[in-house]
Protein backbone atom coordinates (compact mmCIF):
# COMPACT_ATOMS: atom_id res chain seq x y z
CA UNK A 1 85.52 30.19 -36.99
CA UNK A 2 83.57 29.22 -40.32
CA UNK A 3 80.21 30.70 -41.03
CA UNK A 4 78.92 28.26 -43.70
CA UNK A 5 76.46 25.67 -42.64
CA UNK A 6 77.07 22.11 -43.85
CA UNK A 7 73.23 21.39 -44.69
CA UNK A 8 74.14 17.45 -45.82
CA UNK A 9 74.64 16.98 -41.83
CA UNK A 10 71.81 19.13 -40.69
CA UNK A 11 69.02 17.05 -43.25
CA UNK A 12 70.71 13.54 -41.90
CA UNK A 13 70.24 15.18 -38.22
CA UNK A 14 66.43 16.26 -39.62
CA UNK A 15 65.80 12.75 -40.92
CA UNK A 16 67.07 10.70 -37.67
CA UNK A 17 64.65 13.11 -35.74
CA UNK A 18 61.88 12.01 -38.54
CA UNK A 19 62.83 8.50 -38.21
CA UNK A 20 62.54 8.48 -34.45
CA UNK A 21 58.90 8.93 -34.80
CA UNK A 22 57.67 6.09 -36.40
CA UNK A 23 60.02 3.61 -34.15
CA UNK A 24 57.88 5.12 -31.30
CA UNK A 25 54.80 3.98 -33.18
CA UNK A 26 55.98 0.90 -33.80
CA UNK A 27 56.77 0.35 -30.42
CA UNK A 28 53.78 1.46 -29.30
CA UNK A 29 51.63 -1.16 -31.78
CA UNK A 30 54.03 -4.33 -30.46
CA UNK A 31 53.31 -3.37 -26.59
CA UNK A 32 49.54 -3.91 -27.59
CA UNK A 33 50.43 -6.51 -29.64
CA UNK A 34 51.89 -8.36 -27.26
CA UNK A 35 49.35 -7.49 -24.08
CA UNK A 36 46.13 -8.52 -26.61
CA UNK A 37 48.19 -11.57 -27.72
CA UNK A 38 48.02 -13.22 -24.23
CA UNK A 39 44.31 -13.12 -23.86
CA UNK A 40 43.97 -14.33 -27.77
CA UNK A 41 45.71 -17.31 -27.04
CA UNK A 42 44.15 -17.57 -23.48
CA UNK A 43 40.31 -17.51 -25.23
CA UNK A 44 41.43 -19.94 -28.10
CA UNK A 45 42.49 -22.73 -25.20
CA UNK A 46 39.23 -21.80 -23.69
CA UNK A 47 37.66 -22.57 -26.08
CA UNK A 48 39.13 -25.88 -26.98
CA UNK A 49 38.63 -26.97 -23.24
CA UNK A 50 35.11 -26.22 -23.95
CA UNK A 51 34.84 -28.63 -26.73
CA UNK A 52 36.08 -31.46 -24.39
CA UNK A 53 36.70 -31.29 -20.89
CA UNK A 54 34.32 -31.30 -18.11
CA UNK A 55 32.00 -28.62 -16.58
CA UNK A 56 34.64 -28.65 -13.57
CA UNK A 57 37.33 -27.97 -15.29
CA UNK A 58 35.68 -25.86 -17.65
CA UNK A 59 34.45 -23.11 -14.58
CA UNK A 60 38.33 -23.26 -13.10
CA UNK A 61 39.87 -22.05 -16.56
CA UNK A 62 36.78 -19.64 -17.17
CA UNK A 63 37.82 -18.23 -13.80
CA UNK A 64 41.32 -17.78 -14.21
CA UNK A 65 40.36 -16.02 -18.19
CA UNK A 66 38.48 -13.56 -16.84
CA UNK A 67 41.07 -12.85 -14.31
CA UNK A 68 43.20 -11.39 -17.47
CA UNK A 69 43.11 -7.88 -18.05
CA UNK A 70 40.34 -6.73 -20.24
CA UNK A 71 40.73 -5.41 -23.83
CA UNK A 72 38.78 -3.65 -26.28
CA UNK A 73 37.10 -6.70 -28.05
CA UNK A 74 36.76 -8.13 -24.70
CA UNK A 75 32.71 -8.61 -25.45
CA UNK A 76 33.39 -10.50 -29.13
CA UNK A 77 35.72 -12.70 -26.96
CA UNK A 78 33.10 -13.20 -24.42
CA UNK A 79 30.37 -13.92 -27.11
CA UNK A 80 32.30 -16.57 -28.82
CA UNK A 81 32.85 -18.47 -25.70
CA UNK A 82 29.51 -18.44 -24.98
CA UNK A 83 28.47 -19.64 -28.16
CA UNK A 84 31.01 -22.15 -27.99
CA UNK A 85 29.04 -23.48 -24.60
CA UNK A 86 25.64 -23.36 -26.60
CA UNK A 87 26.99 -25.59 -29.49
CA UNK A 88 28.49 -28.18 -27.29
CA UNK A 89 24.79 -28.09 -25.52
CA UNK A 90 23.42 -28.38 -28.29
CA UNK A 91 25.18 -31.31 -29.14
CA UNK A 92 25.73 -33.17 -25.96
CA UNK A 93 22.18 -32.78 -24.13
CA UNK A 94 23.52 -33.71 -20.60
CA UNK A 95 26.31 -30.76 -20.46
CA UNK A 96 25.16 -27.75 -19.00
CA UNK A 97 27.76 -25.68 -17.46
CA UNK A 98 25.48 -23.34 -15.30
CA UNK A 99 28.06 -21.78 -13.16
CA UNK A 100 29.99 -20.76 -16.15
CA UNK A 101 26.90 -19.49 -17.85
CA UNK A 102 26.29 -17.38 -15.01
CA UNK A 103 29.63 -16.33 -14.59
CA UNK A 104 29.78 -14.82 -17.97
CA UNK A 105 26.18 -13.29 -17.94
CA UNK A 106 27.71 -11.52 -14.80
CA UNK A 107 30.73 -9.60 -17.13
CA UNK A 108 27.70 -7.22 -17.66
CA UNK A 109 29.02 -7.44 -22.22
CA UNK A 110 26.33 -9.55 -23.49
CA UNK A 111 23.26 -9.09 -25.32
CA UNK A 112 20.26 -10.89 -26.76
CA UNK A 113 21.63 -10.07 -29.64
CA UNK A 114 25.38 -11.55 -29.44
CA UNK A 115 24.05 -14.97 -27.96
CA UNK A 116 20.29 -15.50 -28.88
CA UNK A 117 20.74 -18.99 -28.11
CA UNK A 118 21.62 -18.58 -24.31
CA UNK A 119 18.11 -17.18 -22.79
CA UNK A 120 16.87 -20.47 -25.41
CA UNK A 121 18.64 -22.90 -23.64
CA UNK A 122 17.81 -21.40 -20.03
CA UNK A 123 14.04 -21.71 -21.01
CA UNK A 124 14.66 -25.39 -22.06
CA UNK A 125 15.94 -25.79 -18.85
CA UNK A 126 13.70 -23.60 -16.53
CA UNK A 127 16.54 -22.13 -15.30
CA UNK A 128 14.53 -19.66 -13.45
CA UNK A 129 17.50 -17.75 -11.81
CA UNK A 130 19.33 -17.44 -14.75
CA UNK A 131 16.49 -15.91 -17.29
CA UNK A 132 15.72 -13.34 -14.08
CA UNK A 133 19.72 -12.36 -14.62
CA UNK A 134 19.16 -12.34 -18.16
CA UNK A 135 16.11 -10.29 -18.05
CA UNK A 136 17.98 -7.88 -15.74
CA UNK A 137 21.17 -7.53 -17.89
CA UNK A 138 19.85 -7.76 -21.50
CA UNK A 139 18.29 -5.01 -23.22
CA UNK A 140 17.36 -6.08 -26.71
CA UNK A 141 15.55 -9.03 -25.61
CA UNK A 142 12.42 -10.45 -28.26
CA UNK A 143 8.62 -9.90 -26.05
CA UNK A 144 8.13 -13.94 -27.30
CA UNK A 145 10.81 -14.29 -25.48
CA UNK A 146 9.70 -12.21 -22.84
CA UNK A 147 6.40 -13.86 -22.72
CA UNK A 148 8.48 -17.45 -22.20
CA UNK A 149 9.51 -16.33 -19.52
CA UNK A 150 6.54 -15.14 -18.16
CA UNK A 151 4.60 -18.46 -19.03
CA UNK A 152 7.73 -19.76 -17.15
CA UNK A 153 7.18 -17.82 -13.58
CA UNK A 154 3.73 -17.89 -13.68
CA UNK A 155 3.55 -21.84 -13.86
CA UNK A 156 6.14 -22.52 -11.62
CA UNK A 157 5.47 -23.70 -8.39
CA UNK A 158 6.38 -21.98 -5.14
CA UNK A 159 7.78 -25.22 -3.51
CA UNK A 160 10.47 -25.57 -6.49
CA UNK A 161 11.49 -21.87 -5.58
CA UNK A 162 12.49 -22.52 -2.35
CA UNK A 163 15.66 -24.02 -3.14
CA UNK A 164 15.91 -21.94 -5.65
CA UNK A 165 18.22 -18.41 -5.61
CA UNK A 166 16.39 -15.86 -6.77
CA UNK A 167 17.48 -11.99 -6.50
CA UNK A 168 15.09 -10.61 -4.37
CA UNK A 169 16.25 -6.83 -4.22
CA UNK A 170 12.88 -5.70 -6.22
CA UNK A 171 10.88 -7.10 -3.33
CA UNK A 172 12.83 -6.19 -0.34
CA UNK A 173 10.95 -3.17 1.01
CA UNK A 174 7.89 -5.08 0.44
CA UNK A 175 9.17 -7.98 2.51
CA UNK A 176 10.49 -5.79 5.29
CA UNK A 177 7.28 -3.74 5.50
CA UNK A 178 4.87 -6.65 5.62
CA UNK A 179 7.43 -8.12 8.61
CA UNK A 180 6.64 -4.39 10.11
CA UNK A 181 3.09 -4.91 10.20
CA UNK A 182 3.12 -8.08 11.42
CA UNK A 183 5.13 -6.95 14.48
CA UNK A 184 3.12 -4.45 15.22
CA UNK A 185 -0.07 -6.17 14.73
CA UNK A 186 1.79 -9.22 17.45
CA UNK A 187 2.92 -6.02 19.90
CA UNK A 188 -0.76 -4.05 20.00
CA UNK A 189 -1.92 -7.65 20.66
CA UNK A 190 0.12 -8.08 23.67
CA UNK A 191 -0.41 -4.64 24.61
CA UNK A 192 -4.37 -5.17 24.72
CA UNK A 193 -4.29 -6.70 28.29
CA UNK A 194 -4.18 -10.32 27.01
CA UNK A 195 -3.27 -12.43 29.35
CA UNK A 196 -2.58 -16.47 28.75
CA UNK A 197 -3.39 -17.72 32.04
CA UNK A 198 -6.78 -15.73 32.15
CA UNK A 199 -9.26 -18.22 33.23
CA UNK A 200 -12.23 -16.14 32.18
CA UNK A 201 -11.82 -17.23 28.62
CA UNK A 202 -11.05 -20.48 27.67
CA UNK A 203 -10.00 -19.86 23.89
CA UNK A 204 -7.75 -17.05 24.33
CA UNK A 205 -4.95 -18.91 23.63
CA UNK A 206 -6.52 -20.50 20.11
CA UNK A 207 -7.58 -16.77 19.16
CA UNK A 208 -4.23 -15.58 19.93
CA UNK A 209 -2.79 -18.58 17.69
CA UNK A 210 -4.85 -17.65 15.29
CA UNK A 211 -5.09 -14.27 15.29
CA UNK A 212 -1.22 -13.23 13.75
CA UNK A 213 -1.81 -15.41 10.67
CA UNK A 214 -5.05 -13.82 9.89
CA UNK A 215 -3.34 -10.53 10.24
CA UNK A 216 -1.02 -11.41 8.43
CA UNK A 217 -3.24 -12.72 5.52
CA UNK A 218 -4.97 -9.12 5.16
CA UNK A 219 -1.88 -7.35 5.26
CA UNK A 220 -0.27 -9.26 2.44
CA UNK A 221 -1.27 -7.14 -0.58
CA UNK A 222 0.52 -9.24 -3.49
CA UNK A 223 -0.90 -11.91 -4.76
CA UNK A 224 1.80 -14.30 -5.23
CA UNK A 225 4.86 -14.56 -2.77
CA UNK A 226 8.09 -13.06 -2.65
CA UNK A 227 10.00 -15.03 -4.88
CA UNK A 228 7.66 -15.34 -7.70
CA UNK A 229 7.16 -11.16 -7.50
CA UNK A 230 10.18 -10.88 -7.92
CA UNK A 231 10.88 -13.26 -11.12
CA UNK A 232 7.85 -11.34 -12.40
CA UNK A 233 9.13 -8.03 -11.31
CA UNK A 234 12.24 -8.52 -13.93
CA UNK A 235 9.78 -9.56 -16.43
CA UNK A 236 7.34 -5.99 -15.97
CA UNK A 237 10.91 -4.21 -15.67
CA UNK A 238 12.10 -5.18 -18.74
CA UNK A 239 12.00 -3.30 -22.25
CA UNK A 240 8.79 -3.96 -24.55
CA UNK A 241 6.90 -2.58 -27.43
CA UNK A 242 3.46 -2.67 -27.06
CA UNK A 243 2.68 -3.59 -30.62
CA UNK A 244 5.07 -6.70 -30.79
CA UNK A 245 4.03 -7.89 -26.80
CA UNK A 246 0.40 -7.76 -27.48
CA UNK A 247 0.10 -10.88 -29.56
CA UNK A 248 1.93 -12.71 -27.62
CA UNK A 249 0.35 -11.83 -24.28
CA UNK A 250 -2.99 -13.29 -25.50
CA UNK A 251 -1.01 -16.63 -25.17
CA UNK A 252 -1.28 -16.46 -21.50
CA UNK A 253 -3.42 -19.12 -19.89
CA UNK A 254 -6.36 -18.01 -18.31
CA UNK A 255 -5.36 -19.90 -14.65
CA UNK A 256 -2.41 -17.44 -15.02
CA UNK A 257 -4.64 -14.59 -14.17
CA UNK A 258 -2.43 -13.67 -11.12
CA UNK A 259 -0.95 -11.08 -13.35
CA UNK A 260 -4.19 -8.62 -13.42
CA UNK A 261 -4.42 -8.97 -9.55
CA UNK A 262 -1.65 -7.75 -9.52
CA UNK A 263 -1.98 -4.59 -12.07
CA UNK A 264 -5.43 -3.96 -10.22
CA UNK A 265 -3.26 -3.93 -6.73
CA UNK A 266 -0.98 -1.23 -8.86
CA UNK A 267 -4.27 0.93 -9.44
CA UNK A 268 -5.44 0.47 -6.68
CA UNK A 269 -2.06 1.60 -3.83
CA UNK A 270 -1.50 4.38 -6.74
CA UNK A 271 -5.29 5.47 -7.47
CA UNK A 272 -5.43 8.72 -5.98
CA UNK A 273 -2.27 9.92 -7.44
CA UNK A 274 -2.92 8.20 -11.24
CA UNK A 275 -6.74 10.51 -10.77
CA UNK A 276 -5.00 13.53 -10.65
CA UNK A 277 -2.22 12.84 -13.36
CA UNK A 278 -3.16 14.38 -16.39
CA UNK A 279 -1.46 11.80 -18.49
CA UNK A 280 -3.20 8.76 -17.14
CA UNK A 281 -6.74 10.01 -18.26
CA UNK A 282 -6.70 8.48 -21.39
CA UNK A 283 -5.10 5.29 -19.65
CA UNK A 284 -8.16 5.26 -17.04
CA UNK A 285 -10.60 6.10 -19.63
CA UNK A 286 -9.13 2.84 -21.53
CA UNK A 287 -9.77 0.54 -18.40
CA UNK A 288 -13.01 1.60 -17.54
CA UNK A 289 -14.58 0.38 -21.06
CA UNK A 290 -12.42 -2.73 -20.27
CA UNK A 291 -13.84 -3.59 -17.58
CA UNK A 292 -17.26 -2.59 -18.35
CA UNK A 293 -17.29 -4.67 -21.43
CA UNK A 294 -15.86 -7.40 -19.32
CA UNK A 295 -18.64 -7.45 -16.77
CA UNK A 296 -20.92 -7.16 -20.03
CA UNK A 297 -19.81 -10.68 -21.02
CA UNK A 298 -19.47 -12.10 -17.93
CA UNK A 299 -23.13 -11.08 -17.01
CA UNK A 300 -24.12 -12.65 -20.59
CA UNK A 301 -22.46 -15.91 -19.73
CA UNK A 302 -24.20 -16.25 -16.54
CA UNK A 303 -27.55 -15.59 -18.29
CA UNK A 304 -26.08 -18.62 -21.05
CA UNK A 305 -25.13 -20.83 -17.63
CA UNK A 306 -28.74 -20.50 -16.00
CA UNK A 307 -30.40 -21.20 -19.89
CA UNK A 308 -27.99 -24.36 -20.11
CA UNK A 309 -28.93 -25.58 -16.32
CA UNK A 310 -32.85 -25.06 -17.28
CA UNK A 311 -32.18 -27.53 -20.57
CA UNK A 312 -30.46 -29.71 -18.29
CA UNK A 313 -33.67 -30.06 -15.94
CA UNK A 314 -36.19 -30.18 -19.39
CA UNK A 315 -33.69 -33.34 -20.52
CA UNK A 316 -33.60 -34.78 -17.13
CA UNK A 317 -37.60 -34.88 -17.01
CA UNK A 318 -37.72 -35.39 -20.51
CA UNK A 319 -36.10 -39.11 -19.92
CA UNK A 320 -38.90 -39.62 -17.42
CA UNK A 321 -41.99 -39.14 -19.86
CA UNK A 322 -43.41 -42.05 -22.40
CA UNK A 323 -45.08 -40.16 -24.02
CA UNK A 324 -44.30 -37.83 -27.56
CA UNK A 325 -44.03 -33.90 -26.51
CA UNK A 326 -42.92 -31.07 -28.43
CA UNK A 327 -41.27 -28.35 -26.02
CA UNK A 328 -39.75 -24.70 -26.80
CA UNK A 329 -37.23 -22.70 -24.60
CA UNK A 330 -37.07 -19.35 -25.49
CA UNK A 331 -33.72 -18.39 -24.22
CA UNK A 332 -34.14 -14.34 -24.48
């Protein structure tokens, strides 16, 4: 038996074990290759169907996309289709694919930031339901565009939300606990002895009829109903800075005042528990010169109002005279 080593076959046997290692590689890279390359060429057909074909047929090959696996640039992929929406709207004023809109928003990838133009576009088209999803999903959105919104909720009417599809999951307790009340309210009624074919009094049955929607009335603490809270519940849930919302808060209307009813309401279910917080004295301290120099003007302007009415009665009488007067009003 020989004891000598032929090292020429051992380094070829070393190398082929070398060698084996990048082949794995490179079979690794083509298996990724080839699973990204699908949805690549799936998002560039997308994309030219978006440029031309209908919103129909637009939604059905969106659908069928998104059934594709996901990858790791899935969210750039997603962006660029919905830019690719946004340009054609911007082009072609009657196209607006909602459902496919929505469908993407609902991936849970996007941003303000990777399609600015979407939450533009929804405000053009007070697409209420759509800028409450946005304001859900979207955490780097602008306060002006914030405050859009807002402006938006606040001026909609309540008749126009009814067929509208609004999340409602912020307001649900308060919805089920007002239907509570109003049960119970109906059942102590009923339990009261009250009896409809009591001849005794003859407008039982009016004060009965009446009696539930009055109840109802007081026990309805929020000043706007259930589908407007909760639009305006995404907007207060949403991220701000104070120093960028300020400015444009001031914007607000003044027949939008709804949304300091409903701040005071906040105080005012929470008031013995903001008292004793610590961190809410500065806060409470804040509001109470608020509101004092609020009533200061507002007392000021009724003193104004009675001085203008008294100059309206001197002009009135005024007109009545022939002869030359000179009159002063000494307003304070």
């Amino acid at each position: 038996m020989s004891h000598f080593v032929n090292w020429e076959i051992s380094q070829e046997c070393g190398l082929g074990s070398q060698n084996s290692e990048p082949s794995k590689r490179t079979l690794r890279r083509r298996k990724i290759e080839a699973s990204v390359q699908p949805e690549v060429e799936a998002s560039k057909q997308l994309l030219s169907t978006i440029k031309k074909d209908s919103e129909k047929h637009i939604e059905v090959e969106l659908r069928k996309f998104l059934a594709i696996k996901r990858t790791p640039d899935f969210h750039t992929v997603i962006g660029d289709i919905v830019i690719g929406i946004l340009g054609r709207c911007k082009t072609e004023p009657s196209f607006y694919p909602r459902n496919s809109l929505m469908q993407l928003i609902q991936t849970h990838v996007l941003s303000y930031s990777l399609c600015p133009g979407l939450m533009e576009v929804a405000l053009e088209k007070m697409d209420v339901q759509m800028l409450q999803l946005c304001l859900q999903q979207f955490p780097d959105i602008p306060e002006a565009v914030t405050c859009a919104c807002l402006k938006i909720f606040l001026c909609i009417g309540d008749d126009s939300l009814q067929e509208i599809d609004v999340n409602m999951e912020s307001v649900s307790d308060y919805s089920d606990a007002v239907q509570d009340e109003q049960m119970e309210e109906q059942t102590e009624l009923l339990q009261n002895g009250f009896n409809p074919e009591d001849d005794n009094c003859n407008n039982c049955d009016k004060e009965f009829n009446e009696k539930p929607q009055d109840t109802g009335e007081e026990t309805t603490s929020c000043p706007v109903k259930p589908k407007k809270a909760a639009l305006l519940n995404a907007v207060l849930r949403s991220a701000y800075s104070e120093a960028f919302l300020l400015p444009h808060l001031k914007d607000i209307p003044a027949q939008h005042i709804t949304i300091m009813d409903w701040i005071c309401l906040l105080l005012d279910a929470n008031f013995t528990v903001v008292v004793m917080i610590p961190e809410a004295k500065r806060l409470l301290l804040s509001l109470y010169k608020f509101v004092k120099s609020q009533i200061c003007i507002c007392s000021e302007l009724n003193k104004i109002e009675v001085s203008f009415r008294e100059l309206q009665k001197l002009n009135q009488e005024k007109n009545n005279r022939d002869l030359y007067s000179i009159e002063v009003l000494e307003l304070f």
